[in-house]
C-alpha atoms as a PDB file:
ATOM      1  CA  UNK A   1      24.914 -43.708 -21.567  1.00  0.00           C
ATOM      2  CA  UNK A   2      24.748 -45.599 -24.759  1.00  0.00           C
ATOM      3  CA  UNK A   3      22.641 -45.504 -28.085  1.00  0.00           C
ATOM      4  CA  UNK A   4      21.951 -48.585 -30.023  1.00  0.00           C
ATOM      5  CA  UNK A   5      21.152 -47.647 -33.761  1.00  0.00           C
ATOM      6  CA  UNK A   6      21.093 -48.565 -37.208  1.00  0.00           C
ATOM      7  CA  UNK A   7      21.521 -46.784 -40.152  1.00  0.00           C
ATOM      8  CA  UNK A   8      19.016 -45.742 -42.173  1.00  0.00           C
ATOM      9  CA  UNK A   9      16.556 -46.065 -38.981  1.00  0.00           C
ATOM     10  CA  UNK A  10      14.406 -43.989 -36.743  1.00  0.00           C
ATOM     11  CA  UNK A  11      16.839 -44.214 -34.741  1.00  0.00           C
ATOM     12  CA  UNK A  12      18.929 -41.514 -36.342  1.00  0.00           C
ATOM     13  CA  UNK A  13      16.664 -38.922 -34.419  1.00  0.00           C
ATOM     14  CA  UNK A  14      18.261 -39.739 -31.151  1.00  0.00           C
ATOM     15  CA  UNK A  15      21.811 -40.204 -32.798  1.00  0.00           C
ATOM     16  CA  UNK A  16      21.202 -36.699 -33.804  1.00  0.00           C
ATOM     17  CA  UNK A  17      19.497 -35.221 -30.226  1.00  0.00           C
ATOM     18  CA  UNK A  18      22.528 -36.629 -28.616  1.00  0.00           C
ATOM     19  CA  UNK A  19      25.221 -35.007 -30.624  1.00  0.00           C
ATOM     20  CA  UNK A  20      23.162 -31.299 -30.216  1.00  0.00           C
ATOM     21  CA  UNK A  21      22.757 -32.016 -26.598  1.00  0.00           C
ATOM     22  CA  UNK A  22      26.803 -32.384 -26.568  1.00  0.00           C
ATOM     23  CA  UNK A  23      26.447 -35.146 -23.883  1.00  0.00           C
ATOM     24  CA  UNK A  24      29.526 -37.917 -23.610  1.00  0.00           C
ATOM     25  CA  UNK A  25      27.921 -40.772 -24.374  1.00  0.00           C
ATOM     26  CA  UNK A  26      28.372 -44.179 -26.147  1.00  0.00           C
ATOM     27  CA  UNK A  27      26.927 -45.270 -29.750  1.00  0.00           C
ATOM     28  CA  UNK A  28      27.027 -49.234 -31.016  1.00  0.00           C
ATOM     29  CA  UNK A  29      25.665 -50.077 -34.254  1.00  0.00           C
ATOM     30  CA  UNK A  30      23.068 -52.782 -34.860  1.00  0.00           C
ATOM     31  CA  UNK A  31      22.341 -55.383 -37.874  1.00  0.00           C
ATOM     32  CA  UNK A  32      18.479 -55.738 -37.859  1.00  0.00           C
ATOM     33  CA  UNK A  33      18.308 -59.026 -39.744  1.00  0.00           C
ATOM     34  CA  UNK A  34      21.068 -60.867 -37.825  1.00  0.00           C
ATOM     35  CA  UNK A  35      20.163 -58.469 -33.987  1.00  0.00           C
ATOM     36  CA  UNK A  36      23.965 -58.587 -33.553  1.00  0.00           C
ATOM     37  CA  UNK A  37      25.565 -55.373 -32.424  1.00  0.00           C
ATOM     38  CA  UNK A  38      29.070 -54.779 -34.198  1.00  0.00           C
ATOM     39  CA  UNK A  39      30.830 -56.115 -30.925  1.00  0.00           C
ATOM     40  CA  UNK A  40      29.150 -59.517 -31.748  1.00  0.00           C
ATOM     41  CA  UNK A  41      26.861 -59.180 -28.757  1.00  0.00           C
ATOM     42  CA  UNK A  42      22.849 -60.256 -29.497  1.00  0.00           C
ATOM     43  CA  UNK A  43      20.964 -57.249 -29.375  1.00  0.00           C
ATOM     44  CA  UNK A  44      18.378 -58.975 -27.874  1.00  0.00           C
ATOM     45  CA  UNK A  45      20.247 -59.216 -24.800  1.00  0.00           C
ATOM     46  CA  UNK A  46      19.569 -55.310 -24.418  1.00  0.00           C
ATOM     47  CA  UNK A  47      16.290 -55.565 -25.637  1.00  0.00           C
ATOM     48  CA  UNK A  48      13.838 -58.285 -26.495  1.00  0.00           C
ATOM     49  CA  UNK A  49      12.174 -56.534 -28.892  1.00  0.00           C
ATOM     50  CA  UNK A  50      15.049 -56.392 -31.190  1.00  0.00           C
ATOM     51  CA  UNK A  51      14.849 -52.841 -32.774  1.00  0.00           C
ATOM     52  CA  UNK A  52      15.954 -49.607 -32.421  1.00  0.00           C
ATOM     53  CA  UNK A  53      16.712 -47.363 -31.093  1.00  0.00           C
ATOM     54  CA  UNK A  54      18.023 -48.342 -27.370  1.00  0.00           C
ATOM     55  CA  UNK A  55      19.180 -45.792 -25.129  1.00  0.00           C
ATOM     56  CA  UNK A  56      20.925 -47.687 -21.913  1.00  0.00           C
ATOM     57  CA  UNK A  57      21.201 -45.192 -19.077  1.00  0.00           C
ATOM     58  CA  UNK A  58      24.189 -44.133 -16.891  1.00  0.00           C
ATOM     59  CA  UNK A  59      21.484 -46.075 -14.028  1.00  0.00           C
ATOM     60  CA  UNK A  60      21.906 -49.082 -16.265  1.00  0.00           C
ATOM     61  CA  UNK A  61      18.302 -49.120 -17.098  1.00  0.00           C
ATOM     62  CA  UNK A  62      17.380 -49.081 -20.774  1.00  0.00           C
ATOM     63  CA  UNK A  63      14.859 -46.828 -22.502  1.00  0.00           C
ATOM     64  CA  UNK A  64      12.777 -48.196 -26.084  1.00  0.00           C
ATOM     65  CA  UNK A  65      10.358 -46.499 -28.441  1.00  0.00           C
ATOM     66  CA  UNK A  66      11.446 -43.367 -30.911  1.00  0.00           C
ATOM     67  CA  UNK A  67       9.039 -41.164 -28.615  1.00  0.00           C
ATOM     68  CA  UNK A  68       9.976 -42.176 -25.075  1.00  0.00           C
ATOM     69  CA  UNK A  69      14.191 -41.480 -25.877  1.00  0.00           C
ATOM     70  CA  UNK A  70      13.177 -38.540 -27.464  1.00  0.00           C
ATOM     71  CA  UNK A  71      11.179 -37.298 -25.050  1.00  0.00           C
ATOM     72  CA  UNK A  72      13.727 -38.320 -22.123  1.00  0.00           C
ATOM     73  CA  UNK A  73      16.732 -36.760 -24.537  1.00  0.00           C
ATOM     74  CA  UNK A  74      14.225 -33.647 -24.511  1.00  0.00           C
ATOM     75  CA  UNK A  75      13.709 -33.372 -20.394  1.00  0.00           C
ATOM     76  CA  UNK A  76      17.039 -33.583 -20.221  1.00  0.00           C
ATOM     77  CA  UNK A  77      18.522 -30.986 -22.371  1.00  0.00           C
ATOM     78  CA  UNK A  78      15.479 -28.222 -22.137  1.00  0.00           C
ATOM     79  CA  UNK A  79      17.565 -26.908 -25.373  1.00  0.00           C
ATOM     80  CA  UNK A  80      15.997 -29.344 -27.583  1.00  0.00           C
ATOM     81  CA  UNK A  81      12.367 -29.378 -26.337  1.00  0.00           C
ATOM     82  CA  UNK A  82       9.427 -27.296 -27.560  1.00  0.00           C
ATOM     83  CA  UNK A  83       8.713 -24.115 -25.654  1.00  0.00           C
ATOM     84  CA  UNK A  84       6.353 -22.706 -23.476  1.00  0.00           C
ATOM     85  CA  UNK A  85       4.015 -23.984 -20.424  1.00  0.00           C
ATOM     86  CA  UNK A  86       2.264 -26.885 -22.271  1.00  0.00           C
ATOM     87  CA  UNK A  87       5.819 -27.687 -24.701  1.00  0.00           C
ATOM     88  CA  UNK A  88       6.389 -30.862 -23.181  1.00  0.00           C
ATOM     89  CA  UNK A  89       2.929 -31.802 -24.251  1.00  0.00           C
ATOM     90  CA  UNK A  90       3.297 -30.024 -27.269  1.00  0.00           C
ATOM     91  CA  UNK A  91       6.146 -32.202 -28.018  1.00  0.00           C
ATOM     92  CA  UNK A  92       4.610 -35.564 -27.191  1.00  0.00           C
ATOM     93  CA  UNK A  93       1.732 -34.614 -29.715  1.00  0.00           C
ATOM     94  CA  UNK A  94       4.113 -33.946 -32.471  1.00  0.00           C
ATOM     95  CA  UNK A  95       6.186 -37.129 -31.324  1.00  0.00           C
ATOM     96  CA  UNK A  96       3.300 -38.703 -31.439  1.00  0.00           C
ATOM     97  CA  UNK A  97       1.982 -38.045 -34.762  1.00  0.00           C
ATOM     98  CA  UNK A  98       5.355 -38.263 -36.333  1.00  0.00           C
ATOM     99  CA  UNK A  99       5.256 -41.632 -35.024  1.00  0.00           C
ATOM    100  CA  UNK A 100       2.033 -42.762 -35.666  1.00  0.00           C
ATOM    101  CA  UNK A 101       1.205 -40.698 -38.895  1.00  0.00           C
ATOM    102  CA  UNK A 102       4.203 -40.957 -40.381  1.00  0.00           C
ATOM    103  CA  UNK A 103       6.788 -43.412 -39.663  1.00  0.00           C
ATOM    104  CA  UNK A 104       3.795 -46.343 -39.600  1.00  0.00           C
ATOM    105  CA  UNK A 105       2.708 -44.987 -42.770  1.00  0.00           C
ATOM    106  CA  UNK A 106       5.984 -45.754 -44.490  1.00  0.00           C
ATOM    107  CA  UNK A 107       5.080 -49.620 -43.614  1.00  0.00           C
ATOM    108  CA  UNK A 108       3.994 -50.859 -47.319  1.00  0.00           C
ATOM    109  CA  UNK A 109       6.759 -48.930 -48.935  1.00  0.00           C
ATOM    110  CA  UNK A 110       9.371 -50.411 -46.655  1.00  0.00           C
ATOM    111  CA  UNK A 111       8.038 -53.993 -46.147  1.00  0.00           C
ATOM    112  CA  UNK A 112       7.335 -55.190 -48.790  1.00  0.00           C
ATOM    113  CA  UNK A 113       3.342 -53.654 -49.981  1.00  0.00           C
ATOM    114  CA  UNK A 114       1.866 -54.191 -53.205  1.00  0.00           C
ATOM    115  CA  UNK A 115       2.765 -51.108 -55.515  1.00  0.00           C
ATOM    116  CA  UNK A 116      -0.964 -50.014 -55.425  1.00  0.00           C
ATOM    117  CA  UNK A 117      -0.484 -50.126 -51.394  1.00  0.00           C
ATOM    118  CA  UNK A 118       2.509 -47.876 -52.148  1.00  0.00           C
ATOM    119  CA  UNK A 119       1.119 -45.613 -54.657  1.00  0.00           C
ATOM    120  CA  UNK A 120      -1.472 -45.330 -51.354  1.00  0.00           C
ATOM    121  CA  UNK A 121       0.884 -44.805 -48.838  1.00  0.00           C
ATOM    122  CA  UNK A 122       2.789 -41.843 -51.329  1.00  0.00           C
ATOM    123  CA  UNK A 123      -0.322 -40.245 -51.419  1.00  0.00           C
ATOM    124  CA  UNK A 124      -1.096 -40.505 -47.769  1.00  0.00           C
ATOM    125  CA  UNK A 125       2.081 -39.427 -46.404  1.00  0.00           C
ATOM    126  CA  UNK A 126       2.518 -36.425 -48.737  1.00  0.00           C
ATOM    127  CA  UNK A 127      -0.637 -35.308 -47.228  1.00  0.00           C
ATOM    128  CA  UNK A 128       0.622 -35.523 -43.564  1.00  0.00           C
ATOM    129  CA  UNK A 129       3.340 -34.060 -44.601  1.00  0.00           C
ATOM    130  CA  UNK A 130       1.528 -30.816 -46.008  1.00  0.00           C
ATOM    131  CA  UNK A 131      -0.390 -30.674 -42.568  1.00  0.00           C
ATOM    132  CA  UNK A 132       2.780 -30.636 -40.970  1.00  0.00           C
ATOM    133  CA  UNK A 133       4.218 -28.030 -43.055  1.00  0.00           C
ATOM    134  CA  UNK A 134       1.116 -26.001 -42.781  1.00  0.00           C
ATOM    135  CA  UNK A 135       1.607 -25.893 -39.204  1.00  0.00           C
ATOM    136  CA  UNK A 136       5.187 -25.221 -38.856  1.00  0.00           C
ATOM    137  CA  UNK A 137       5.785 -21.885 -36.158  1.00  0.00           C
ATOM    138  CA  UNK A 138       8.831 -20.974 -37.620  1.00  0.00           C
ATOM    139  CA  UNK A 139      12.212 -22.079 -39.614  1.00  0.00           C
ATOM    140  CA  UNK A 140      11.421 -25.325 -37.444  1.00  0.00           C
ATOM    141  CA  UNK A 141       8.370 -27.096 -35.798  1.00  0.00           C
ATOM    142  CA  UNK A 142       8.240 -24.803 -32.919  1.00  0.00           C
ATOM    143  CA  UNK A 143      10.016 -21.877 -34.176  1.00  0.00           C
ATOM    144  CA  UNK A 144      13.521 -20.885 -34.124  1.00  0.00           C
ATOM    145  CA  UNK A 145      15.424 -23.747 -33.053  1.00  0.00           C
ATOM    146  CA  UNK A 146      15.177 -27.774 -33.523  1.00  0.00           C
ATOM    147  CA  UNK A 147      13.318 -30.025 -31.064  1.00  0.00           C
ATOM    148  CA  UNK A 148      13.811 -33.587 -30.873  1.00  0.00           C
ATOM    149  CA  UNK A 149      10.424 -33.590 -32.780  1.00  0.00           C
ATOM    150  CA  UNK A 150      12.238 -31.921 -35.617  1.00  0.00           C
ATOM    151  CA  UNK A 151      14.788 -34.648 -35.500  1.00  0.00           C
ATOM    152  CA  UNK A 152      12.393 -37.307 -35.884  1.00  0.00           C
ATOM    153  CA  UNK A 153      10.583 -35.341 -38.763  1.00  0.00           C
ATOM    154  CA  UNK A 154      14.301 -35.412 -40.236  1.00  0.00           C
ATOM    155  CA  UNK A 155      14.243 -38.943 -41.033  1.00  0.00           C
ATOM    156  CA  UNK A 156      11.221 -39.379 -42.341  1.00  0.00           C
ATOM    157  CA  UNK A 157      12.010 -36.395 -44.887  1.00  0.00           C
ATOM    158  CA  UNK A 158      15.096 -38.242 -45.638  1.00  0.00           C
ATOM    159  CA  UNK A 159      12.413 -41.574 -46.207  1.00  0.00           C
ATOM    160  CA  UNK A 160      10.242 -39.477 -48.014  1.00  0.00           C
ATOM    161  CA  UNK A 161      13.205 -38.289 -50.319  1.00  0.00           C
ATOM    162  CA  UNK A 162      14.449 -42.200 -50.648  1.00  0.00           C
ATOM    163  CA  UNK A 163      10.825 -43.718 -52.027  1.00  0.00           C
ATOM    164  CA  UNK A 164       9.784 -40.319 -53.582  1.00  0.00           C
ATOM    165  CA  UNK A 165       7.286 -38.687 -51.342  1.00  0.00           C
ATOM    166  CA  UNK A 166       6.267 -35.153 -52.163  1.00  0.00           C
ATOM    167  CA  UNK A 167       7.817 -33.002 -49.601  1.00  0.00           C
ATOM    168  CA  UNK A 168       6.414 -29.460 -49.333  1.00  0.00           C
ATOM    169  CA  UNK A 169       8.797 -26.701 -50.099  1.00  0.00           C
ATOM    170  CA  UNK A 170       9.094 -25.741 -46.506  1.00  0.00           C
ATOM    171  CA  UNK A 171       9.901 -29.008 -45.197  1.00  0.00           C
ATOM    172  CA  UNK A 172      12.153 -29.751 -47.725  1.00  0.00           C
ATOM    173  CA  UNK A 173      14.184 -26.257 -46.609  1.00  0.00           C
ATOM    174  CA  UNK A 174      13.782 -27.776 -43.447  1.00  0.00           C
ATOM    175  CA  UNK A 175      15.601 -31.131 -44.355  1.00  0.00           C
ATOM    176  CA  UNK A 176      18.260 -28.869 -45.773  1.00  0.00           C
ATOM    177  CA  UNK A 177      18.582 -26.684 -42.763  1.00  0.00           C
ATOM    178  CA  UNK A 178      18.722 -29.110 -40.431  1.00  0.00           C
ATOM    179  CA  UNK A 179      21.781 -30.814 -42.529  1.00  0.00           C
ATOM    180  CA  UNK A 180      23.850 -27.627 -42.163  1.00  0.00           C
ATOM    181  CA  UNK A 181      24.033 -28.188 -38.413  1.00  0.00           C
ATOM    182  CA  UNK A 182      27.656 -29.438 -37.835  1.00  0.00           C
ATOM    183  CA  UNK A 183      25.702 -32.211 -35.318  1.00  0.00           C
ATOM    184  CA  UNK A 184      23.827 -33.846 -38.097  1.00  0.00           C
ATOM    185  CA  UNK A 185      26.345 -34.134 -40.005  1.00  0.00           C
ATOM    186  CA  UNK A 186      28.376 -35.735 -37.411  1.00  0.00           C
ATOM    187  CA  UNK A 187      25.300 -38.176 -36.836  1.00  0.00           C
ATOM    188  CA  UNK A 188      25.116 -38.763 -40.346  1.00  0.00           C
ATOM    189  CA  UNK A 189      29.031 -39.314 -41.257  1.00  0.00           C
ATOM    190  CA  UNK A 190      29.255 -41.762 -38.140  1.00  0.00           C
ATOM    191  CA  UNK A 191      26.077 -43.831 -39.670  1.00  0.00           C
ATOM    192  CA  UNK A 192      27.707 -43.605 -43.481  1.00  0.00           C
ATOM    193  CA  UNK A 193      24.620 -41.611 -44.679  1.00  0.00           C
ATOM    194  CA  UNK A 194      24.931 -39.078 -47.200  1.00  0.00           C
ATOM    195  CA  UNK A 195      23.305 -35.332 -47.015  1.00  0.00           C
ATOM    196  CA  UNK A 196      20.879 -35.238 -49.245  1.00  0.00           C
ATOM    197  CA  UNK A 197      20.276 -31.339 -50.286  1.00  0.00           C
ATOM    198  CA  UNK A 198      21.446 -27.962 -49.990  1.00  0.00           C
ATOM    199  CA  UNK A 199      19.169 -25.007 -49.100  1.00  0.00           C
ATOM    200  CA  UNK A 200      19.391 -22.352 -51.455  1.00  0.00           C
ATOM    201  CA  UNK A 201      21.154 -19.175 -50.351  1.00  0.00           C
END
């Protein structure tokens, strides 16, 4: 299989579920503003919609939209889904609202808003995030160990630490828990992204 990604994107999550899941798989990097991949091909040959991420299947078909990799990454490596009879819905609804909640909230900041619209949008997503914190099960989303969902909550802790969010204490161990794991790192060296904190001991 093969990710499409660029840095800096959502699609770091699935960058990230691949390397845990330890799968062989491809990775190509795409420019956003020009839709060329670094082989020179036009991204929009893969898909029409032009962003990330893209995950093209062994099958040769290709999957789009942050929650339907994930959750294909996820039913395919039970490791990194939630747990429990109703996990995979579980997961979907924290998918969902990471999606919907968060990442669309971080529209004014990243395209462009006035700053009142992203004094609004700080204020907003630093209250999402305390819901989310406030629900946490454990070290992670859904206890113990990572889920894809806690991959996608990565990045936007990494946004919120780029256009200064307030990040609740927990999350923001979180963020620094999750960049111990050796496959984050690997995600992040391969994208040129630095780590961004270091949990206390």
């Amino acid at each position: 299989m093969k990710l499409y990604y660029a840095p800096l994107a959502c699609s770091l999550a699935d960058h990230i579920a691949l390397e845990e899941a330890g799968v062989d798989y491809q990775r190509e990097r795409v420019d956003l503003k020009t839709k060329r991949t670094t082989s020179g091909d036009d991204y929009r040959q893969v898909t029409p919609k032009g962003y990330v991420p893209a995950l093209v299947l062994d099958s040769g078909e290709t999957l789009t939209e942050n929650v339907a990799v994930l959750d294909w990454i996820a039913s395919q490596f039970p490791q990194l889904a939630a747990p429990g009879p109703l996990g995979r819905t579980h997961l979907i609804e924290a998918l969902t609202y990471v999606a919907t909640e968060l990442h669309n909230g971080f529209k004014p900041i990243w395209h462009g808003g006035s700053e009142d619209e992203k004094a609004a949008a700080r204020e907003t997503l630093a209250a999402k995030l305390r819901y989310l914190s406030s629900r946490l099960a454990g070290v992670y989303l859904f206890g113990d160990r990572p889920s894809v969902a806690d991959f996608y909550l990565f990045v936007m802790l990494r946004w919120a630490a780029r256009f200064g969010v307030a990040v609740p204490p927990a999350l923001a161990d979180l963020l620094a828990r999750l960049e111990e794991r050796p496959a984050v790192q690997r995600a992040l060296r391969e994208e040129g992204l630095p780590l961004l904190a270091t949990r206390a001991a």
